[in-house]
C-alpha atoms as a PDB file:
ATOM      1  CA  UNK A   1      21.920  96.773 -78.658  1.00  0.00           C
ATOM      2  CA  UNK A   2      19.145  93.961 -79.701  1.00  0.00           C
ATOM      3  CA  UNK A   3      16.182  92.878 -78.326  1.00  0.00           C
ATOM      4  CA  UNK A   4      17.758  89.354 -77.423  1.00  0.00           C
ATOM      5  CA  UNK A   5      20.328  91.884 -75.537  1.00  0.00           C
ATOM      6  CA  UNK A   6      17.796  93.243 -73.943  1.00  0.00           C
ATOM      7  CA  UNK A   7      15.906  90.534 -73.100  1.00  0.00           C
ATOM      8  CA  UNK A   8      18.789  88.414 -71.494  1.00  0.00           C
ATOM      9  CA  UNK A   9      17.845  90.417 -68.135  1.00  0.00           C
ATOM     10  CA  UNK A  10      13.935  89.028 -68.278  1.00  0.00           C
ATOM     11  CA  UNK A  11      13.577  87.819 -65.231  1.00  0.00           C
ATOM     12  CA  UNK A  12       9.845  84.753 -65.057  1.00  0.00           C
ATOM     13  CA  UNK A  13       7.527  84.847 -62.487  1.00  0.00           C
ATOM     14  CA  UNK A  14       6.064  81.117 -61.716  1.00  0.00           C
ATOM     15  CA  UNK A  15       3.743  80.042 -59.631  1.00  0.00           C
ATOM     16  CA  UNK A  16       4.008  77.277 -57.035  1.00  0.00           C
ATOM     17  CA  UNK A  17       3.245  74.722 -59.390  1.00  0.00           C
ATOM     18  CA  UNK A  18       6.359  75.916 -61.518  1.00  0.00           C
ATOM     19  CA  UNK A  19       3.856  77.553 -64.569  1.00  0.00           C
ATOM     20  CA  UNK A  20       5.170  80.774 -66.214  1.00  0.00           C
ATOM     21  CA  UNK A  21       3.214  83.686 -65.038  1.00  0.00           C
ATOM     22  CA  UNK A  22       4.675  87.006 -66.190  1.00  0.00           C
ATOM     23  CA  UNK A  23       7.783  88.246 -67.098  1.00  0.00           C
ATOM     24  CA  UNK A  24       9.372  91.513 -65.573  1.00  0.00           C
ATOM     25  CA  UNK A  25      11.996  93.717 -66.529  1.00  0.00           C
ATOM     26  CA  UNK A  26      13.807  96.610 -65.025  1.00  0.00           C
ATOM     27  CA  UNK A  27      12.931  99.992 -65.959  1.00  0.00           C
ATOM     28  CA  UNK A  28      15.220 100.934 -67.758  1.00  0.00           C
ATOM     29  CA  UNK A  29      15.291  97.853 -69.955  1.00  0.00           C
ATOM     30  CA  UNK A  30      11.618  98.507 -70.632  1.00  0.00           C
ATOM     31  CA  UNK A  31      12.400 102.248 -71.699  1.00  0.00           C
ATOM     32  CA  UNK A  32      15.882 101.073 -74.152  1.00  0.00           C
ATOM     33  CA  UNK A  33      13.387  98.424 -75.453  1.00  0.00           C
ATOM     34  CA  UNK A  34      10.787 101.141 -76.810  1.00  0.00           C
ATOM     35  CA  UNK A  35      13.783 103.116 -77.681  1.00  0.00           C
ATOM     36  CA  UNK A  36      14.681 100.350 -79.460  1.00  0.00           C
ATOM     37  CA  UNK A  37      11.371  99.922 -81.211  1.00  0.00           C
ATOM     38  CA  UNK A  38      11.026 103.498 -82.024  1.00  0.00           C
ATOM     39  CA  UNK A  39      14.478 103.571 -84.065  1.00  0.00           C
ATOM     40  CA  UNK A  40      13.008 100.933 -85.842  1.00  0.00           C
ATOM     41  CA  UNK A  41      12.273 101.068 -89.852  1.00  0.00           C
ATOM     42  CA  UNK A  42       8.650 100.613 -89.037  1.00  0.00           C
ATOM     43  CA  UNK A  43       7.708 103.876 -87.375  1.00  0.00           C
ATOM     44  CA  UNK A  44       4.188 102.313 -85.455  1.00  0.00           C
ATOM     45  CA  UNK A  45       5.985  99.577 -84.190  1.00  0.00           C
ATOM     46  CA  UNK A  46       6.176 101.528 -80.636  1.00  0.00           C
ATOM     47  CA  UNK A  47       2.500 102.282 -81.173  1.00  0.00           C
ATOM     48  CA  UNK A  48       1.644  98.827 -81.653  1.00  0.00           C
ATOM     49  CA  UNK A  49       2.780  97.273 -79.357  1.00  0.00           C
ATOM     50  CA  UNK A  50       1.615  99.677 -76.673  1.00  0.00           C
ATOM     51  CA  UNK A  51      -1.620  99.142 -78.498  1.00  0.00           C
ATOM     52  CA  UNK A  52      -1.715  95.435 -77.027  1.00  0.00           C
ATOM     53  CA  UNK A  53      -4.991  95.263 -74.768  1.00  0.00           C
ATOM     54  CA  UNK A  54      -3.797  95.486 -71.162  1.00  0.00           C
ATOM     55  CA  UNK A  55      -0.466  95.954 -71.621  1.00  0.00           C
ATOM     56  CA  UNK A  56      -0.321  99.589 -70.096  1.00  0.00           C
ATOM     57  CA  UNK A  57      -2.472  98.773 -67.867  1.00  0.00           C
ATOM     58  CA  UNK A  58      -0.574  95.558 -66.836  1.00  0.00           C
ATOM     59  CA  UNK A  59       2.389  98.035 -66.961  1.00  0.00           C
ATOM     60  CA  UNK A  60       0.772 100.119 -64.049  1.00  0.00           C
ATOM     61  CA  UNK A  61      -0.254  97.460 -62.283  1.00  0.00           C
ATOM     62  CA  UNK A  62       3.053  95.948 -61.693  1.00  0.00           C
ATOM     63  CA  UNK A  63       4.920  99.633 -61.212  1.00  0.00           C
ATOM     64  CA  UNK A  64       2.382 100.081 -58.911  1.00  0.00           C
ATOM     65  CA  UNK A  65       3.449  96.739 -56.645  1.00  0.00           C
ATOM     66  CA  UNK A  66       6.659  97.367 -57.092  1.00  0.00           C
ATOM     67  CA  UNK A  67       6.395 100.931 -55.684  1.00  0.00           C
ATOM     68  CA  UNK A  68       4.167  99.352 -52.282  1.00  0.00           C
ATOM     69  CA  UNK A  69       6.694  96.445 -52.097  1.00  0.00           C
ATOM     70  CA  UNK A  70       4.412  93.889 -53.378  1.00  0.00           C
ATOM     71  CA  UNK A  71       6.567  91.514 -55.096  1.00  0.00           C
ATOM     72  CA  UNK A  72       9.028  88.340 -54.434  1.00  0.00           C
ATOM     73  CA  UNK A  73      12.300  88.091 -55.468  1.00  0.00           C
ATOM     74  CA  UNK A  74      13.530  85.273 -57.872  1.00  0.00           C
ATOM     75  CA  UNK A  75      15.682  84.074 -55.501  1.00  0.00           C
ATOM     76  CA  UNK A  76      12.941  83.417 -53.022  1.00  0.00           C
ATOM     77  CA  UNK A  77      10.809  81.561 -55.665  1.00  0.00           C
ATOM     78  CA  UNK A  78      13.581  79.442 -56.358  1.00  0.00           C
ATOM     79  CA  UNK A  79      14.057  78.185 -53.169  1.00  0.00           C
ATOM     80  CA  UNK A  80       9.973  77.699 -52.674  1.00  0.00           C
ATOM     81  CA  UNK A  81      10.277  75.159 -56.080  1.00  0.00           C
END
């Protein structure tokens, strides 16, 4: 599997005025997708990228609303645009 495999089930988060936000994916796309980068030739890729300031933080953050139900579905936002 690719990234661009992966990444197909991205789902954007936009605000009312239609501007990207953030981007979520499932769980279990997030976990093939460091799978992914750890199989890669470039053993610190994983490292890197979890390196990014805020990321794991952003990470927690948003398992965090997910888990207390803090969150709108795309389907809603589409109808609110």
């Amino acid at each position: 599997m690719t990234v661009t495999d992966l990444l197909q089930n991205a789902q954007r988060v936009i605000d009312a005025q239609g501007q990207n936000k953030a981007v979520q994916l499932d769980w279990s796309v997030w976990e093939s997708l460091l799978a992914y980068l750890k199989d890669l030739d470039e053993p610190d890729a994983t490292e890197e990228l979890l390196a990014t300031p805020g990321l794991v933080e952003a990470i927690d953050s948003s398992r965090q609303r997910l888990q207390q139900g803090r969150y709108t579905r795309y389907e809603e936002l589409k109808r609110q645009v």
